[in-house]
Protein backbone atom coordinates (compact mmCIF):
# COMPACT_ATOMS: atom_id res chain seq x y z
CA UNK A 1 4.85 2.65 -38.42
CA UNK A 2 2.19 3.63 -36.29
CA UNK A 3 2.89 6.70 -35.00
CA UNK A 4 3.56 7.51 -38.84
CA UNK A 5 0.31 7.19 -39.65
CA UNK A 6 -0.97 8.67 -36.51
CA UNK A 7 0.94 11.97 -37.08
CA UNK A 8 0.14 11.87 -40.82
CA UNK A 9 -3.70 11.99 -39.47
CA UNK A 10 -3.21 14.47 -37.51
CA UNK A 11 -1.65 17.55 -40.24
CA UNK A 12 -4.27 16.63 -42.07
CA UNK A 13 -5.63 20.46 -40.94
CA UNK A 14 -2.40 22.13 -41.41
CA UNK A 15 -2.08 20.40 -45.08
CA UNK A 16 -5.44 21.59 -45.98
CA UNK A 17 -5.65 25.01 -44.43
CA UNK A 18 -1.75 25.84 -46.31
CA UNK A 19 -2.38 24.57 -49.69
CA UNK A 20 -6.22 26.36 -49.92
CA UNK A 21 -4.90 29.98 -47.96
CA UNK A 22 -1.66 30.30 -49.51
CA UNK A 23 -2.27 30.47 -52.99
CA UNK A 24 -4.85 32.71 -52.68
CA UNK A 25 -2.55 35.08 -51.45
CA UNK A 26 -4.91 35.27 -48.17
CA UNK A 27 -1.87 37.19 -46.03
CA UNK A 28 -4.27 38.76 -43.73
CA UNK A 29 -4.50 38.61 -39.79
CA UNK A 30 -7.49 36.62 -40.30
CA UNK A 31 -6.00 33.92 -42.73
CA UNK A 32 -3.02 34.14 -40.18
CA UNK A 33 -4.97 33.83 -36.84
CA UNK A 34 -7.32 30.67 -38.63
CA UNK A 35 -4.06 29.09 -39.43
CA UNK A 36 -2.72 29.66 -36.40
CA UNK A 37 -5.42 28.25 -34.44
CA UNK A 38 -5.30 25.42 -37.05
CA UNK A 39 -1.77 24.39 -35.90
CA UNK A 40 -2.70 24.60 -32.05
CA UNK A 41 -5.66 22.40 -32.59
CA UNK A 42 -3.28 19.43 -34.58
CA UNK A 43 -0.55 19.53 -31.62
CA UNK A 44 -2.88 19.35 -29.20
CA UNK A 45 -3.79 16.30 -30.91
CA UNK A 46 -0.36 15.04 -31.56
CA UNK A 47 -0.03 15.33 -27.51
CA UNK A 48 -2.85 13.47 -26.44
CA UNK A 49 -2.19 10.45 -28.82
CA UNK A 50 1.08 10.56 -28.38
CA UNK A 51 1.43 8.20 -24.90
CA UNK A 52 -1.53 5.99 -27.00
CA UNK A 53 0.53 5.07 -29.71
CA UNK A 54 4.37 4.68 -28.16
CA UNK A 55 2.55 2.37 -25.65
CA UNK A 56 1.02 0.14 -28.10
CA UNK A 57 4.00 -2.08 -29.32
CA UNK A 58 5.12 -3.27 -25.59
CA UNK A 59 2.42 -5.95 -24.54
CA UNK A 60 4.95 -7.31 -21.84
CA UNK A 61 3.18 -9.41 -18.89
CA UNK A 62 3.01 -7.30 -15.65
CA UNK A 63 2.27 -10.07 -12.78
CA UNK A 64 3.54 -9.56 -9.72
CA UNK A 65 4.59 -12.26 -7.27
CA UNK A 66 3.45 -12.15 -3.54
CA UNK A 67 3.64 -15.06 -1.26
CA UNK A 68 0.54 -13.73 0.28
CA UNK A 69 -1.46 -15.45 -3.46
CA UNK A 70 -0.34 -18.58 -3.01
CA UNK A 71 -3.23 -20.01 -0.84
CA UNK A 72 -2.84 -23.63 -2.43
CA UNK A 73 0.35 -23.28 -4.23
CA UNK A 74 0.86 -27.28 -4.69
CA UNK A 75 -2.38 -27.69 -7.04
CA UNK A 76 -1.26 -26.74 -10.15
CA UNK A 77 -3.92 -27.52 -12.48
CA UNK A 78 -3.30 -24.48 -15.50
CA UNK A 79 -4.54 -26.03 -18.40
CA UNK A 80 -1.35 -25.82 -20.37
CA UNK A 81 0.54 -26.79 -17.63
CA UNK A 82 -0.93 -29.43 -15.03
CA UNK A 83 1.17 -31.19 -13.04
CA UNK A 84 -0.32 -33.77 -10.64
CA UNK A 85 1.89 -35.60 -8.63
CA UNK A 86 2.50 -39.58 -9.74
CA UNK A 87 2.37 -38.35 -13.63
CA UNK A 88 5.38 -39.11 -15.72
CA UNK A 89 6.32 -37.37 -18.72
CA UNK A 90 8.71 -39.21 -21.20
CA UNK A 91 9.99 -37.35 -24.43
CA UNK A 92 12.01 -38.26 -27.04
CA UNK A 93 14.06 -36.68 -29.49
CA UNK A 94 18.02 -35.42 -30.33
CA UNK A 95 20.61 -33.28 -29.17
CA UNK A 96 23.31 -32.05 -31.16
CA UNK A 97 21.99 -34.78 -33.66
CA UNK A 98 22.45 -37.43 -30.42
CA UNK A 99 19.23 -39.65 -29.41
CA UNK A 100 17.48 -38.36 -26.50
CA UNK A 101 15.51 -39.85 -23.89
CA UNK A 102 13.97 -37.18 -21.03
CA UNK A 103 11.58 -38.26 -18.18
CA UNK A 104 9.67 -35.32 -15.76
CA UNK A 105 8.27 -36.68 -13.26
CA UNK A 106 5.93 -34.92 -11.02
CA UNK A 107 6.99 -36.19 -7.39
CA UNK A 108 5.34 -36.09 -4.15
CA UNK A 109 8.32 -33.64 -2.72
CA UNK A 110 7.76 -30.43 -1.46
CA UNK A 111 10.15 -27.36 -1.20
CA UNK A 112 9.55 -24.21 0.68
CA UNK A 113 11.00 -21.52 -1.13
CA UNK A 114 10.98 -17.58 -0.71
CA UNK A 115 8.15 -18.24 1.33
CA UNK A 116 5.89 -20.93 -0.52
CA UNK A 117 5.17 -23.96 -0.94
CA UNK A 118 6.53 -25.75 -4.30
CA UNK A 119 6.32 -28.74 -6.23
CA UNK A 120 9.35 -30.80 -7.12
CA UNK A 121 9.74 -32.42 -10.48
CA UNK A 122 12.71 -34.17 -11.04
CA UNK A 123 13.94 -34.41 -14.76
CA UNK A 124 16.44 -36.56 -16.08
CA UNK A 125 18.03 -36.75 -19.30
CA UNK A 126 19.70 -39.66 -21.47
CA UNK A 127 21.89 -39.08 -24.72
CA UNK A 128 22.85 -42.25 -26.15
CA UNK A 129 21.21 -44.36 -23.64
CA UNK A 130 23.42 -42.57 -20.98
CA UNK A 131 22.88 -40.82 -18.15
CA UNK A 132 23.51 -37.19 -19.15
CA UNK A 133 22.20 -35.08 -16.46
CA UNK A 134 19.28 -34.85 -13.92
CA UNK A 135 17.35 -31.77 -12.57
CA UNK A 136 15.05 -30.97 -9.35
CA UNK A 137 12.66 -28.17 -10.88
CA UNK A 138 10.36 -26.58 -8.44
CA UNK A 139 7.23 -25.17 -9.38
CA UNK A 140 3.78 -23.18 -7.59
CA UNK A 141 0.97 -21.68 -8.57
CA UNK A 142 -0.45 -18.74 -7.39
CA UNK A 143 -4.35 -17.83 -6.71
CA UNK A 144 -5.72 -16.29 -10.09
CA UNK A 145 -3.75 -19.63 -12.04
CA UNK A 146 -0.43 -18.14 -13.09
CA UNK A 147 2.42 -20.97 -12.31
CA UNK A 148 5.75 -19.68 -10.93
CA UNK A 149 8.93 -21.22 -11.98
CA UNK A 150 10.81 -21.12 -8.16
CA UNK A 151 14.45 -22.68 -9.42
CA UNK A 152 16.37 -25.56 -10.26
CA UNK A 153 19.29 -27.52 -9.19
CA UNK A 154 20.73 -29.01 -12.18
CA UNK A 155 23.60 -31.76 -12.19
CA UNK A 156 25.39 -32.04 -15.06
CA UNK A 157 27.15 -35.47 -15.78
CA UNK A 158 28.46 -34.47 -19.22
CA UNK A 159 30.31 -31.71 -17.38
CA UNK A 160 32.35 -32.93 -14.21
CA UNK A 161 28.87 -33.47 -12.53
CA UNK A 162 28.85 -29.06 -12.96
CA UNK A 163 25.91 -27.65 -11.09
CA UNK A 164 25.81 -24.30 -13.65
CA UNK A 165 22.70 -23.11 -14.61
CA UNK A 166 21.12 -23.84 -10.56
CA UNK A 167 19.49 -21.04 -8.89
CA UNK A 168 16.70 -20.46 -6.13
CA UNK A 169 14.26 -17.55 -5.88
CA UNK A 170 15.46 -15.49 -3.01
CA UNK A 171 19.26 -16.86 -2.98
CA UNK A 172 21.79 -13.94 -4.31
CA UNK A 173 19.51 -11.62 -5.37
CA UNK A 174 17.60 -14.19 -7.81
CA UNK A 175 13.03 -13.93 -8.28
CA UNK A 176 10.65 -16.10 -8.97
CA UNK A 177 9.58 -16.63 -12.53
CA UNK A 178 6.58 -17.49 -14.50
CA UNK A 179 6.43 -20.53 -16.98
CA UNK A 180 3.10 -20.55 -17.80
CA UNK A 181 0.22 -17.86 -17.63
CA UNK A 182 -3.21 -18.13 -16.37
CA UNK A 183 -4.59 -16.28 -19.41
CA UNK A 184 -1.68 -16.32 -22.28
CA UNK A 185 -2.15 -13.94 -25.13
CA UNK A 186 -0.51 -13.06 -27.86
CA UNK A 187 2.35 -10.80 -28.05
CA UNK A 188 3.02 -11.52 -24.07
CA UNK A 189 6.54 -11.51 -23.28
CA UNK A 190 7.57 -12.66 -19.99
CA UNK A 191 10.51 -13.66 -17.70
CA UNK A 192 10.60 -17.70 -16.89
CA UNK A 193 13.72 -17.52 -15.21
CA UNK A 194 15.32 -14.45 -12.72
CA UNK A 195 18.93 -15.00 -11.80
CA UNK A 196 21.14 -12.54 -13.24
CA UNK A 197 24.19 -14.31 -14.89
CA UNK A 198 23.04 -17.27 -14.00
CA UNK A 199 19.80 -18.27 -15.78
CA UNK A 200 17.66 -15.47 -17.75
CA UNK A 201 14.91 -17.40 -20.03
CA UNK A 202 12.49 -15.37 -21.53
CA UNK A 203 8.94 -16.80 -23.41
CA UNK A 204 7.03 -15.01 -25.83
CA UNK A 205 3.09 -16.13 -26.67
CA UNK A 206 3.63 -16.69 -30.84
CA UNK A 207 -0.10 -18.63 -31.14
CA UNK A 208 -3.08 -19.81 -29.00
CA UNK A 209 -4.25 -21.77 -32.54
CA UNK A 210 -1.05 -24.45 -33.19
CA UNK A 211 -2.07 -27.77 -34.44
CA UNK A 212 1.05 -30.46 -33.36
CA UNK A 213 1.64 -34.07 -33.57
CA UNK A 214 4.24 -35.83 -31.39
CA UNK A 215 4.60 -39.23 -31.13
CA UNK A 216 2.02 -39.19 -27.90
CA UNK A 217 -0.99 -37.83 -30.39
CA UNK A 218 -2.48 -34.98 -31.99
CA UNK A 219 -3.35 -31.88 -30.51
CA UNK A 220 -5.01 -28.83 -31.70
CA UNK A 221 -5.33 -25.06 -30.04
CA UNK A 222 -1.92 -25.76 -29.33
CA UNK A 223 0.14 -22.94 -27.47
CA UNK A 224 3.68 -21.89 -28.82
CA UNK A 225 6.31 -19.84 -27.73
CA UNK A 226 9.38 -18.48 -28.91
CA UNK A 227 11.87 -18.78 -26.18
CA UNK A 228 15.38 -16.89 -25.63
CA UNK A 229 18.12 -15.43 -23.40
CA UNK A 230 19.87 -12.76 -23.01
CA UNK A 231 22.65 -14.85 -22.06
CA UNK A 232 22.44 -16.84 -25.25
CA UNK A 233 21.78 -14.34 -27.69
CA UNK A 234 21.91 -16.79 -30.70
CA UNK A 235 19.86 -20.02 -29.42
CA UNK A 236 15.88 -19.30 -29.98
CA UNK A 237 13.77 -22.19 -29.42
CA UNK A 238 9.82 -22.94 -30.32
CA UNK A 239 7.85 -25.13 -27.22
CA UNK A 240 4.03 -26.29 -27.79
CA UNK A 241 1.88 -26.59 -24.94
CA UNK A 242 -1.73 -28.68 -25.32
CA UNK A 243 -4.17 -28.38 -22.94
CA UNK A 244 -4.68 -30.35 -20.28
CA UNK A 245 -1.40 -31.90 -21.11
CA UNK A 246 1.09 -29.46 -20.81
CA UNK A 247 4.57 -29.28 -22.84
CA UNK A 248 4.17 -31.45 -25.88
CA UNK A 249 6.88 -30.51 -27.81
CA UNK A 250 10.45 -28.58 -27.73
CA UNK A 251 12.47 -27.47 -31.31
CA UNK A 252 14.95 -25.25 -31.57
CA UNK A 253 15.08 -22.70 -34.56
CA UNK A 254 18.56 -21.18 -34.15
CA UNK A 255 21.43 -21.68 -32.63
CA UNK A 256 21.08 -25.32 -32.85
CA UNK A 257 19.26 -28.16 -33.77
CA UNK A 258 17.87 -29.43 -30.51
CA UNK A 259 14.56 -31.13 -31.14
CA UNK A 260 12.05 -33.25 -27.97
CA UNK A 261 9.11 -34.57 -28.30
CA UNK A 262 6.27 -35.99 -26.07
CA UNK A 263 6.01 -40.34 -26.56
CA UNK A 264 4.03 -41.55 -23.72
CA UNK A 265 2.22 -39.93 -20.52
CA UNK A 266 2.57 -42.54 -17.32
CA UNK A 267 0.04 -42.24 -14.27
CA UNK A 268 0.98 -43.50 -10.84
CA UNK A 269 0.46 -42.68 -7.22
């Protein structure tokens, strides 16, 4: 652990001083007092590393979201995660071992929410060539490149047409999230979605260096992330994101055996 080997560092001084002083039998004031002064030096040591090395292991991402940084909120042009209206995503893959067919497209629809202006993508998913559900995400991006994940209303066919899982930023207490970073880095842990009870995904930055192919094409520099929620403790799931592309590829590693994968890229108006 690091603050093992930190502390271990530090006594180096005390170690020393006791095993040279004490067997020569050096009981004096003098041995006592160098000790002494020995010992004060090391914990003032131990003190001023100590905030250094319990901070190091946290590398959460601190952004904060104002509506006064969104300036031009509707271009969203982060490299992992572009989104230019008329583009059409189309992925393919399985669900609970079921064929899956998933379209995003990137619409021309607006939605002002907590303030700013968002993009609306609408997603909709087929299992077994049927219509399974269908989603309106909506999505900005602020000034320095960071892009917020604003909500979702989710219908869900497969479930009496249930609407679970929907939430808004500023509706019962729910915040805007980020999905993608302007400058991801490794170790970064941060919140995609803010509705407590409702929807809670977390990301965490795993590589910068992943080298993917999908059914679309190769890609190398290739971002993953691991993520998870806290209200599905057991599901963990791995996404890739390629530049100038965006999401390339979902899989999930526990839990269950999800899998969707980028075929084909259409450009429209």
């Amino acid at each position: 652990m690091l603050g093992q080997v930190v502390y271990e560092e530090l006594l180096v001084p005390i170690t020393l001083l006791t095993t040279v002083i004490c067997p020569l039998g050096m009981e004096t004031q003098t041995s006592r007092a160098v000790l002494l002064i020995a010992i004060t030096a090391t914990l003032l040591m131990l003190m001023l590393a100590l905030p250094t090395f319990l901070a190091l292991p946290a590398q959460g991402a601190t952004i904060t979201f104002s509506k006064s940084n969104f300036h031009n909120p509707l271009n969203i042009d982060n490299k992992y995660f572009p989104l230019k209206p008329g583009t059409t995503f189309i992925y393919k893959g399985t669900q609970e071992g079921d064929p899956t067919r998933d379209t995003i497209a990137v619409t021309n629809n607006v939605k002002v929410i907590a303030g700013v202006t968002t993009r609306v993508t609408h997603d909709t998913l087929y299992v077994k060539g049927v219509l399974s559900e269908f989603t309106d995400d909506w999505y900005a991006q602020d000034d320095s490149g960071n892009v917020w994940y604003m909500g979702e209303f989710t219908t869900d066919l497969s479930n009496s047409g249930s609407h679970e899982g929907s939430w808004q930023a500023g509706v019962k207490g729910a915040k805007a999230g980020i999905i993608m970073e302007a400058q991801p880095k490794i170790g970064d842990t941060y919140q995609q979605e803010f509705a407590k009870g409702v929807a809670e995904d977390k990301a965490t930055v795993l590589s910068l260096k992943e080298k993917v192919c999908v059914p679309y094409g190769c890609f190398s520099n290739v971002l993953k992330t691991k993520d998870f929620s806290p209200l599905e403790p057991s599901i963990v799931e791995n996404k890739f994101y390629a530049q100038n592309t965006g999401d390339i590829r979902e899989v999930s590693v526990q839990g269950e055996s999800d899998e969707s994968n980028l075929a084909q890229i259409k450009v429209g108006k």
